[in-house]
N, C-alpha and C. Protein backbone atom coordinates (compact mmCIF):
# COMPACT_ATOMS: atom_id res chain seq x y z
N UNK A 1 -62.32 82.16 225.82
CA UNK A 1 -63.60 82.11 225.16
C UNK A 1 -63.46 82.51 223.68
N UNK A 2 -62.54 83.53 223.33
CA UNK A 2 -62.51 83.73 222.31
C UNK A 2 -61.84 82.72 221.33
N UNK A 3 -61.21 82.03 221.87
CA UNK A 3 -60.38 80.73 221.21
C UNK A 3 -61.42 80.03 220.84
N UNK A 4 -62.35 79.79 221.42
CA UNK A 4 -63.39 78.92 221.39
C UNK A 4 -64.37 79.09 220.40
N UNK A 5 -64.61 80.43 220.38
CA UNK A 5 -65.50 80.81 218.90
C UNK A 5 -64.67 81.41 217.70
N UNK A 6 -63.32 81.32 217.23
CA UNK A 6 -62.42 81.45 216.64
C UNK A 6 -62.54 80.38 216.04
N UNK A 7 -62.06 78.93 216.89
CA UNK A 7 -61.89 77.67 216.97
C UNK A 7 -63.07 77.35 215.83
N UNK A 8 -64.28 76.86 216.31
CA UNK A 8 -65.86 77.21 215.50
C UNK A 8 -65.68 77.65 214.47
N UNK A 9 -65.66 79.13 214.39
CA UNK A 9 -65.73 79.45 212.86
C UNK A 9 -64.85 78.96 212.13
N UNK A 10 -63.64 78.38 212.72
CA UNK A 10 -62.63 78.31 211.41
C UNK A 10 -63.02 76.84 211.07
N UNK A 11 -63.27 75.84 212.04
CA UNK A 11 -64.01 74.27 211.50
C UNK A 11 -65.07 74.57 210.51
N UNK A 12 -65.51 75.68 210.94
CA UNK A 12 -67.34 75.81 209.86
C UNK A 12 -66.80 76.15 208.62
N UNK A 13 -65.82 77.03 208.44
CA UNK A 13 -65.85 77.72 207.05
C UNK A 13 -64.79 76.60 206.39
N UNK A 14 -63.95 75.98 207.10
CA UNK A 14 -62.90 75.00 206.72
C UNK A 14 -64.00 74.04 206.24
N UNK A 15 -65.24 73.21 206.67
CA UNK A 15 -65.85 72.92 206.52
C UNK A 15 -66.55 73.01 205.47
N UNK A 16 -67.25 74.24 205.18
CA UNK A 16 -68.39 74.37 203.95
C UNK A 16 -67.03 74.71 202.71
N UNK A 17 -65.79 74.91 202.73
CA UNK A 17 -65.13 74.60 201.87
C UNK A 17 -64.90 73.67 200.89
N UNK A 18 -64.34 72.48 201.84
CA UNK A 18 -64.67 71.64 200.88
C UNK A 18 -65.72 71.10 200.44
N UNK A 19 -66.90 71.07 201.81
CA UNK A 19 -68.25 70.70 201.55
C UNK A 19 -68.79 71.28 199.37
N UNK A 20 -68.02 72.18 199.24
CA UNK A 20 -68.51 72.86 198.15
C UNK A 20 -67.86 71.77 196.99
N UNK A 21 -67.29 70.78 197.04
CA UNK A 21 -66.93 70.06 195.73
C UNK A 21 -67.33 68.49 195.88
N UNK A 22 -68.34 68.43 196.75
CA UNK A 22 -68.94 67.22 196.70
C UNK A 22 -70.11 67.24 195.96
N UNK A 23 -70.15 66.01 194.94
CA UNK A 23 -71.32 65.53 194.36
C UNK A 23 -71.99 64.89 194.83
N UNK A 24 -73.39 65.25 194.55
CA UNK A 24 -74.84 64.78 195.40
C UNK A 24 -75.67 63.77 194.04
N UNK A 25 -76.86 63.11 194.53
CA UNK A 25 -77.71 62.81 193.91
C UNK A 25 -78.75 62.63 194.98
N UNK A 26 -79.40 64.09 194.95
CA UNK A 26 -80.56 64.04 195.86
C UNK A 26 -82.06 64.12 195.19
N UNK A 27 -82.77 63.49 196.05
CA UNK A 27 -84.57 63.60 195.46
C UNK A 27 -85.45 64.01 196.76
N UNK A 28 -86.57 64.21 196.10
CA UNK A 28 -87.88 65.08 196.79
C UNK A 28 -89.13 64.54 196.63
N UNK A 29 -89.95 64.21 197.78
CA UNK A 29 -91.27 63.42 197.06
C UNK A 29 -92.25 63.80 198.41
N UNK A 30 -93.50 64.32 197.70
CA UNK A 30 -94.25 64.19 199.04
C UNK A 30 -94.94 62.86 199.22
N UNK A 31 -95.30 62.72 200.99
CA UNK A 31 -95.61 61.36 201.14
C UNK A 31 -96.77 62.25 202.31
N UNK A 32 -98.16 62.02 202.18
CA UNK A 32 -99.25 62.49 203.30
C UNK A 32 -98.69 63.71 202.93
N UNK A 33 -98.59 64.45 202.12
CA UNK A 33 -98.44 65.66 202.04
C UNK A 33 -97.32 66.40 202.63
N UNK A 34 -96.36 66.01 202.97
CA UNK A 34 -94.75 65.84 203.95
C UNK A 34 -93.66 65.76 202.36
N UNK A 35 -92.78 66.55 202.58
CA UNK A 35 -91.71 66.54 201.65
C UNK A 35 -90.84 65.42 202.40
N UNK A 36 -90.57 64.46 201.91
CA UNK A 36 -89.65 62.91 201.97
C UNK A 36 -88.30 63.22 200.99
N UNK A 37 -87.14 64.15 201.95
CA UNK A 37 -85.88 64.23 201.56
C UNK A 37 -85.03 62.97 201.40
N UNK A 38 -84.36 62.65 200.54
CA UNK A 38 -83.12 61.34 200.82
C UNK A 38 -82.21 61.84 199.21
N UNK A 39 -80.93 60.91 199.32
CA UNK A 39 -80.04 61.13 198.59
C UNK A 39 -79.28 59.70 197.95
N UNK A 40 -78.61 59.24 197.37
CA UNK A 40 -77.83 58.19 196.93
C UNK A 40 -76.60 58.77 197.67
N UNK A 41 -75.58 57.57 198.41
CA UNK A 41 -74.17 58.02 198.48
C UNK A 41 -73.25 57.12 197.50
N UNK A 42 -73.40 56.61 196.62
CA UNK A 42 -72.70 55.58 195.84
C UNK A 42 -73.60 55.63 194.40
N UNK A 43 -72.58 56.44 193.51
CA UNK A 43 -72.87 56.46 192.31
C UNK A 43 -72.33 57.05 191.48
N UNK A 44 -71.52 56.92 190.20
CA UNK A 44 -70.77 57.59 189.37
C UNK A 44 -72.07 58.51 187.97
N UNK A 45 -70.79 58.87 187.50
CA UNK A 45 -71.56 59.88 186.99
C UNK A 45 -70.60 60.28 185.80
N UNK A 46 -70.45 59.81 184.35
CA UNK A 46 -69.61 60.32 183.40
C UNK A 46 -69.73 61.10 182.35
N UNK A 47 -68.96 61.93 182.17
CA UNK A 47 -69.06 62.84 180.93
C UNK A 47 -67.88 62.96 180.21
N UNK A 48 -68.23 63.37 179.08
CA UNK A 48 -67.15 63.40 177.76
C UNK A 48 -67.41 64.92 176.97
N UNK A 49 -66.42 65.33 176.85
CA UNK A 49 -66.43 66.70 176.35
C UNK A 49 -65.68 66.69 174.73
N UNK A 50 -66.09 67.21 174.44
CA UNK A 50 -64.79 67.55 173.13
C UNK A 50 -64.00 68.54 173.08
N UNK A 51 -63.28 68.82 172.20
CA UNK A 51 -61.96 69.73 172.20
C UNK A 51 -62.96 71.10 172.84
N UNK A 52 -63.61 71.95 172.31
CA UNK A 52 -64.26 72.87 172.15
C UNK A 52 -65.36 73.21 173.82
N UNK A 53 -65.01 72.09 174.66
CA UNK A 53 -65.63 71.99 176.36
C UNK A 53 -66.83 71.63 176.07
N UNK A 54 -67.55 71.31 174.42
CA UNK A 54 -68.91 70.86 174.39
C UNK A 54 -69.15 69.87 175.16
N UNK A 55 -70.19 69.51 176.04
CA UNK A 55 -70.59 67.94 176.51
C UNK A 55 -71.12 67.14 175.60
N UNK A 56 -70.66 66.02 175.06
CA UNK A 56 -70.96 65.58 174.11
C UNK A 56 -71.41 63.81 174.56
N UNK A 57 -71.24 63.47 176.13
CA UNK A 57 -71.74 62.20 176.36
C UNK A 57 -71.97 62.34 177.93
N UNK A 58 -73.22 62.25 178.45
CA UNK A 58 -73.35 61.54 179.72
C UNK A 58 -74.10 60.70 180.68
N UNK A 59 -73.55 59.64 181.56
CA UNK A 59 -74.17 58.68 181.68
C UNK A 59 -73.85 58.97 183.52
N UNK A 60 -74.73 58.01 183.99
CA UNK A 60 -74.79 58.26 185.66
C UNK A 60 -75.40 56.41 186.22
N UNK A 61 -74.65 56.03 187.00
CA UNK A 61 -74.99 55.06 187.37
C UNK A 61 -75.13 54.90 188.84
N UNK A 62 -76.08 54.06 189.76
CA UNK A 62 -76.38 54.70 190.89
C UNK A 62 -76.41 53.77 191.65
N UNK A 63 -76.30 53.26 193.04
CA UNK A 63 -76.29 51.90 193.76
C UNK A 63 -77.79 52.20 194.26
N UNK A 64 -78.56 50.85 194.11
CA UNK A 64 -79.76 51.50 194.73
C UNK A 64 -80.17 51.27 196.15
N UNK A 65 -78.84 50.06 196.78
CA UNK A 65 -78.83 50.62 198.32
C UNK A 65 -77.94 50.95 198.67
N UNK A 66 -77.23 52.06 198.23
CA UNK A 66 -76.79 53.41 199.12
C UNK A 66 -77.78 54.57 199.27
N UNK A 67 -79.23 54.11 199.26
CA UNK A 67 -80.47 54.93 199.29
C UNK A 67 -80.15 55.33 200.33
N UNK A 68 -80.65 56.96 201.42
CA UNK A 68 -80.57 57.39 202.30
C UNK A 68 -81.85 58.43 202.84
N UNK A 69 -83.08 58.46 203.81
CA UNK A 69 -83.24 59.15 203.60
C UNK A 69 -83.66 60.42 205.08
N UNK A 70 -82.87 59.20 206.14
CA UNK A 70 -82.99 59.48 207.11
C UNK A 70 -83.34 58.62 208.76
N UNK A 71 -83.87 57.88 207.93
CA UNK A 71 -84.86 57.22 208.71
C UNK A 71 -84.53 55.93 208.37
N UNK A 72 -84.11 54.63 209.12
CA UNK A 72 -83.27 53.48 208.37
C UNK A 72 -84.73 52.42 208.01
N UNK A 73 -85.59 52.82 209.15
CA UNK A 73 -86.49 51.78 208.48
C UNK A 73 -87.23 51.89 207.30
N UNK A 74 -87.48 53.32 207.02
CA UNK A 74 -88.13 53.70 205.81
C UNK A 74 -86.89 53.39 204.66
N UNK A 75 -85.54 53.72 204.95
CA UNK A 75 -84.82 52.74 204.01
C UNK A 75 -84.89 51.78 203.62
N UNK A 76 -84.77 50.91 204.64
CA UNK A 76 -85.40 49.61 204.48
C UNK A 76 -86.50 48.89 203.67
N UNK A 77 -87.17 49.67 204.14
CA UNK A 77 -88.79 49.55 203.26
C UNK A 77 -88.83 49.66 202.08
N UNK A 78 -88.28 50.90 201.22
CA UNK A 78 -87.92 51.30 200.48
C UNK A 78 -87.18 50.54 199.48
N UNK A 79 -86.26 49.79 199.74
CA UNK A 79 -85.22 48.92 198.81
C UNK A 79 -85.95 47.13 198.86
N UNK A 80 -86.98 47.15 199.46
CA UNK A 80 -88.25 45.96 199.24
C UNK A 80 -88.83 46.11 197.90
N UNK A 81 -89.46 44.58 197.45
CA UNK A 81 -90.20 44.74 196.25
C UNK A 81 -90.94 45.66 195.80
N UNK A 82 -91.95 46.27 196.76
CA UNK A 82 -93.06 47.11 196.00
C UNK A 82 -92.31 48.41 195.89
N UNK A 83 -90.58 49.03 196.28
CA UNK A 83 -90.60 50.01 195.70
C UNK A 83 -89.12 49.90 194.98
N UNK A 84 -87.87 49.16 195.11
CA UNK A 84 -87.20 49.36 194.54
C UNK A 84 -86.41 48.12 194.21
N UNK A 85 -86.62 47.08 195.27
CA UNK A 85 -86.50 45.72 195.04
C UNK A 85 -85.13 45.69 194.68
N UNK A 86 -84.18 46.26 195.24
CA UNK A 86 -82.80 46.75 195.25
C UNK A 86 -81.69 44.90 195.09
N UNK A 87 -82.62 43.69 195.38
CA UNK A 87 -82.04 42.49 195.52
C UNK A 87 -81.82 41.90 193.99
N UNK A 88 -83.06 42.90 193.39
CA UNK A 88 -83.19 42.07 192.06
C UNK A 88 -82.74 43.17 190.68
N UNK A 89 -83.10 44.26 191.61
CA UNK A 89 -82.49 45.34 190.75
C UNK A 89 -81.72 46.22 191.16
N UNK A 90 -79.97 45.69 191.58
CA UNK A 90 -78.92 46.71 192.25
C UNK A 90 -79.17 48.00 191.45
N UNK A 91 -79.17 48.14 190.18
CA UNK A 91 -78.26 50.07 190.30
C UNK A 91 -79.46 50.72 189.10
N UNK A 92 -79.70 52.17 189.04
CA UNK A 92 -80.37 52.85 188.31
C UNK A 92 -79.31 53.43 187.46
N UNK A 93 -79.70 53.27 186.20
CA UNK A 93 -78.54 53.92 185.27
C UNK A 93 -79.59 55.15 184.37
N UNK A 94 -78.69 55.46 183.87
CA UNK A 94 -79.27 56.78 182.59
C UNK A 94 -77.95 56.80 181.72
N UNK A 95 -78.19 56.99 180.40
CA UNK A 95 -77.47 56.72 179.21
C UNK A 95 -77.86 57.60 178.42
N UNK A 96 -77.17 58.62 177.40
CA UNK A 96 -77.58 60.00 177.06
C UNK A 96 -77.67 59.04 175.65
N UNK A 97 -78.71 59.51 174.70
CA UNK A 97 -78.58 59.47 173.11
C UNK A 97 -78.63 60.78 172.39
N UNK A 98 -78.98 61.66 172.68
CA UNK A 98 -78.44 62.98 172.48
C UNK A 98 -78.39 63.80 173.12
N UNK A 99 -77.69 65.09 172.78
CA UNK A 99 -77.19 66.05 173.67
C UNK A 99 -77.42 67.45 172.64
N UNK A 100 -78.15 68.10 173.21
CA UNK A 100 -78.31 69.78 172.36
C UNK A 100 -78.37 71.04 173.31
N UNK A 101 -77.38 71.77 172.48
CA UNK A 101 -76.37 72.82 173.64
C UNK A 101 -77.53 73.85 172.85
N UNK A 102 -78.05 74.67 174.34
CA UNK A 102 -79.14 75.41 174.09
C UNK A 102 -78.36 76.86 174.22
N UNK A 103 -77.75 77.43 175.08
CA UNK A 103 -76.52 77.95 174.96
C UNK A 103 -75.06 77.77 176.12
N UNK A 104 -75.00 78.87 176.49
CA UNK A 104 -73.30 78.43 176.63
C UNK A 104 -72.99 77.43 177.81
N UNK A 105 -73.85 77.89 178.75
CA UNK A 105 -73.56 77.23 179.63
C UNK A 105 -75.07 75.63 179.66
N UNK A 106 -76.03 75.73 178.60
CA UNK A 106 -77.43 74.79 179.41
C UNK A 106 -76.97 74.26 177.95
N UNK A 107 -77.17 72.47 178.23
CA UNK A 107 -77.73 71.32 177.47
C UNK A 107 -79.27 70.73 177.84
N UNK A 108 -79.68 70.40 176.95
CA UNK A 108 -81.11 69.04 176.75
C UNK A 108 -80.62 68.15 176.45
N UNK A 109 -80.64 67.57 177.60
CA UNK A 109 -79.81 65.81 176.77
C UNK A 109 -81.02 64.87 177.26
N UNK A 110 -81.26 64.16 176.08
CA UNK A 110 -82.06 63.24 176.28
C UNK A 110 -81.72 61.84 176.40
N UNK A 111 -81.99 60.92 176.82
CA UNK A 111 -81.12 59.54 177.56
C UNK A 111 -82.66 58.80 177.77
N UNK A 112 -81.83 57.19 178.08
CA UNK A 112 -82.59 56.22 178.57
C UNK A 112 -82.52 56.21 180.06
N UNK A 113 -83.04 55.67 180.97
CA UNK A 113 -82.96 56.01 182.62
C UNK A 113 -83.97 54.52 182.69
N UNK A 114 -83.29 53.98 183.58
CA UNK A 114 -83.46 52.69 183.41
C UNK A 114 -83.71 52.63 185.57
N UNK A 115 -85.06 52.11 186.24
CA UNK A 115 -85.44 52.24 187.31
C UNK A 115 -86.10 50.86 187.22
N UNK A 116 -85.87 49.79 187.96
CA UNK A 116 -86.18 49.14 188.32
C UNK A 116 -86.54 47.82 186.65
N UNK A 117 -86.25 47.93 186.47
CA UNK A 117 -85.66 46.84 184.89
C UNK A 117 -86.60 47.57 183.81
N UNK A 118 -87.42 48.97 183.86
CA UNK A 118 -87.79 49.99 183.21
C UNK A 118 -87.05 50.94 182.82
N UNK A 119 -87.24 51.01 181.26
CA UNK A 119 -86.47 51.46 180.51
C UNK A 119 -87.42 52.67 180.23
N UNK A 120 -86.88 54.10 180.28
CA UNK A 120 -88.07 55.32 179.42
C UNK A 120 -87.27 55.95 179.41
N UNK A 121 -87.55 56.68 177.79
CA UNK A 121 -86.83 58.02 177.60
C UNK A 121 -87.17 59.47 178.35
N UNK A 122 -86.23 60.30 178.72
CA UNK A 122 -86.20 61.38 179.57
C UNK A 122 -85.49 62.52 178.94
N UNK A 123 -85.89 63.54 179.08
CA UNK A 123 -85.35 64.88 178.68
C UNK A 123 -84.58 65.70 179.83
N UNK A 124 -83.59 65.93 180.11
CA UNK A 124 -83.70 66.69 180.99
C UNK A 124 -82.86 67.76 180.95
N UNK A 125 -82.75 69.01 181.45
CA UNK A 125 -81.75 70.14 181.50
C UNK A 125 -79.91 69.91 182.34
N UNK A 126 -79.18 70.35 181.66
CA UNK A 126 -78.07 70.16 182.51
C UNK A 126 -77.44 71.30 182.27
N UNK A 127 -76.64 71.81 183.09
CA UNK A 127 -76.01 73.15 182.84
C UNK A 127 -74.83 72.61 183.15
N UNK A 128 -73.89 73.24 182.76
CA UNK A 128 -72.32 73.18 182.94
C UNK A 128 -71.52 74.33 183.12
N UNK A 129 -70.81 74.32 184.35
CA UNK A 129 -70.01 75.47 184.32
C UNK A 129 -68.50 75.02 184.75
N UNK A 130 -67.69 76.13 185.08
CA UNK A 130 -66.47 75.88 185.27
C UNK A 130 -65.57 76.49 186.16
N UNK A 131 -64.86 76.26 187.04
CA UNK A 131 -64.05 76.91 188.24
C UNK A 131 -62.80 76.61 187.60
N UNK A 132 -61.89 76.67 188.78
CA UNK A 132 -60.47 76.63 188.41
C UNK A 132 -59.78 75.41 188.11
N UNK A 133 -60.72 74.60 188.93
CA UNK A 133 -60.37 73.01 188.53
C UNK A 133 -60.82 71.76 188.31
N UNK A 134 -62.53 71.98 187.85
CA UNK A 134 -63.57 70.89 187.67
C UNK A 134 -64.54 71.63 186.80
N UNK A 135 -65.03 70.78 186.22
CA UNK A 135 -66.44 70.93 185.43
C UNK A 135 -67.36 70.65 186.60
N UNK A 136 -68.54 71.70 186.29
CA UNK A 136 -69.52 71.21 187.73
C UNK A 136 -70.95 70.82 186.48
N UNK A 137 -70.78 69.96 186.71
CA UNK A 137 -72.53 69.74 186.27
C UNK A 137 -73.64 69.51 186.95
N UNK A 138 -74.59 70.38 186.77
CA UNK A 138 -75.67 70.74 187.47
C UNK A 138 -77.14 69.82 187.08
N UNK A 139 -78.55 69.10 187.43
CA UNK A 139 -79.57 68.69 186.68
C UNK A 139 -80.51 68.85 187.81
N UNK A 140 -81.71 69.87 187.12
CA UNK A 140 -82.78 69.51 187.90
C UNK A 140 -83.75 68.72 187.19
N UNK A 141 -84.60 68.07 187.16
CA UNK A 141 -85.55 67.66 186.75
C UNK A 141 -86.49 66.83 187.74
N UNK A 142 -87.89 66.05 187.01
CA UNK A 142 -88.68 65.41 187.59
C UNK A 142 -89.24 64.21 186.82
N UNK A 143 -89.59 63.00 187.84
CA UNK A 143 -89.26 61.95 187.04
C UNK A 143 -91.10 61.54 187.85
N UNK A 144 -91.70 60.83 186.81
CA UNK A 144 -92.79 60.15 187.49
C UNK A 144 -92.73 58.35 188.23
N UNK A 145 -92.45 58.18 189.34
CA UNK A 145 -92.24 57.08 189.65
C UNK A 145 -92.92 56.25 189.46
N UNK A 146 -94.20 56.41 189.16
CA UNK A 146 -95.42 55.04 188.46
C UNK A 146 -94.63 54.51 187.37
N UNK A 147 -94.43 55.42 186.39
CA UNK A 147 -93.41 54.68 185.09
C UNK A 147 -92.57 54.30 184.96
N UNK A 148 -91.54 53.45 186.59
CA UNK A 148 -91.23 52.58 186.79
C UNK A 148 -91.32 51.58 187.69
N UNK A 149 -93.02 51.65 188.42
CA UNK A 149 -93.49 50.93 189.09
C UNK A 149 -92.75 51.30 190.40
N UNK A 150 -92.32 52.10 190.90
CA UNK A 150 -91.53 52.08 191.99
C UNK A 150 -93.03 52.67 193.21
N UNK A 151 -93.62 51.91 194.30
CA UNK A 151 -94.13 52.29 194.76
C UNK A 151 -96.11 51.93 194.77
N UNK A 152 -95.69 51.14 193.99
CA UNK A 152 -97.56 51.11 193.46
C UNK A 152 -98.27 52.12 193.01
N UNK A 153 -99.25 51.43 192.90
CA UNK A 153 -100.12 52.78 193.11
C UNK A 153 -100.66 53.78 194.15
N UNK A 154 -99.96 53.70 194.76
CA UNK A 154 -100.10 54.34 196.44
C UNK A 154 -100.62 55.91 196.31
N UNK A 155 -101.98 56.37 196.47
CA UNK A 155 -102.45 57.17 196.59
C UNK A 155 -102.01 58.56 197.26
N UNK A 156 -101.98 57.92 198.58
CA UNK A 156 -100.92 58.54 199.62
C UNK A 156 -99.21 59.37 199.31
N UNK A 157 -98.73 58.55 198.12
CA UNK A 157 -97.78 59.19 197.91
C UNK A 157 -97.32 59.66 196.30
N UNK A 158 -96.99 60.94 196.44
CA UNK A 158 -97.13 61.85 195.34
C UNK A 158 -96.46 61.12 193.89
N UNK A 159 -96.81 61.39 193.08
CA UNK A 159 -96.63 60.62 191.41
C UNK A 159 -94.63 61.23 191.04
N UNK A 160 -94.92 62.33 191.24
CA UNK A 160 -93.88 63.41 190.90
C UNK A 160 -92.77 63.25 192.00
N UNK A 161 -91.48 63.22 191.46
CA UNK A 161 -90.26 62.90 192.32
C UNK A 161 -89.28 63.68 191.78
N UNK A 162 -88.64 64.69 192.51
CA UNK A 162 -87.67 65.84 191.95
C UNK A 162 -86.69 65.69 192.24
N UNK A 163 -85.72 65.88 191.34
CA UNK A 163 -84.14 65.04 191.53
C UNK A 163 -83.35 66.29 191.00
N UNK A 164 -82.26 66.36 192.28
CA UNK A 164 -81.37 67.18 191.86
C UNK A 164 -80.05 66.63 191.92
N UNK A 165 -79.08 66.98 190.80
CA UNK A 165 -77.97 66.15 190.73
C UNK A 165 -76.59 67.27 190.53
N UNK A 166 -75.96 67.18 191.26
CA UNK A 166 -74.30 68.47 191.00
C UNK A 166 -73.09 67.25 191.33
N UNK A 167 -72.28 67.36 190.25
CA UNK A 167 -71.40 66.48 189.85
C UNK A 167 -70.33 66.92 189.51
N UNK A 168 -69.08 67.02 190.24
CA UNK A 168 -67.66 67.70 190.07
C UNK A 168 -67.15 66.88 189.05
N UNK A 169 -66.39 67.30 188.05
CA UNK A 169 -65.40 66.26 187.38
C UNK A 169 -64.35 67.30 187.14
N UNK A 170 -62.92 66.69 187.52
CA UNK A 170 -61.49 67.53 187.37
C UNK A 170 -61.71 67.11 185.73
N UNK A 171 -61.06 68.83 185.42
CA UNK A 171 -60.73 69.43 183.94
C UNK A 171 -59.62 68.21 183.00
């Protein structure tokens, strides 16, 4: 028995090990008042540093059906015309035009973010830190999905969509 819960813990912690250097691109939206979790699994994500570890460029490009959010039919639904129309518009990009280091570790980089053949400028926070062998970049922000038509005007489901993004890149 004791092999057995030995066994366990060492898969779990072997587990959330590496689990710790995977990059996500997850979002948050209420729908009927219900938090509607899902994530992208297919999408890059680049940055450029200069001598000095400043971030000085970054861009993120995203497949928009490797959408996930649990539930395959609401996937489904989802990558249809009225919300992401994924046939006519494969990938969501963002493209930085500037970048201002607030301090050591937080940037404001502001970029184009391009959702569904909608183009709008976005501000958002990114922090950057550093381990022994990757840059981790961190972004929370919130994006209004009307201002790229994603969804209609659907009453029922919330305007505000919260996106969190952590992105390993080796040093």
């Amino acid at each position: 028995m004791f092999r057995y819960y030995f066994s366990l813990l060492f898969i779990t912690a072997f587990s959330f090990c590496f689990s710790q250097n995977t990059s996500t691109i997850e979002f948050k939206i209420k729908n009927l008042g219900v938090n509607v979790d899902g994530y992208f699994n297919s999408f890059s994500v680049t940055t450029k540093f200069n001598n000095q570890a400043i971030l000085e460029k970054l861009s993120g490009k995203i497949k928009v059906a490797s959408l996930k959010t649990g539930i395959e039919s609401r996937d489904k639904h989802l990558l249809e015309d009225d919300y992401f129309n994924s046939n006519k518009y494969a990938f969501i990009l963002f493209e930085s035009t500037s970048i201002r280091k607030e301090s050591e570790t937080v940037y404001k980089v502001k970029g184009n973010l391009t959702i569904k053949g909608k183009t709008k400028q976005i501000t958002i926070p990114v922090a950057v830190s550093k381990t022994s062998k990757n840059h981790v970049i961190t972004s929370e922000f919130e994006i209004n999905r009307r201002d790229f038509d994603v969804g209609g005007g659907s009453f029922i489901m919330s305007k505000t969509v919260k996106i969190n993004v952590v992105q390993y890149q080796k040093l």
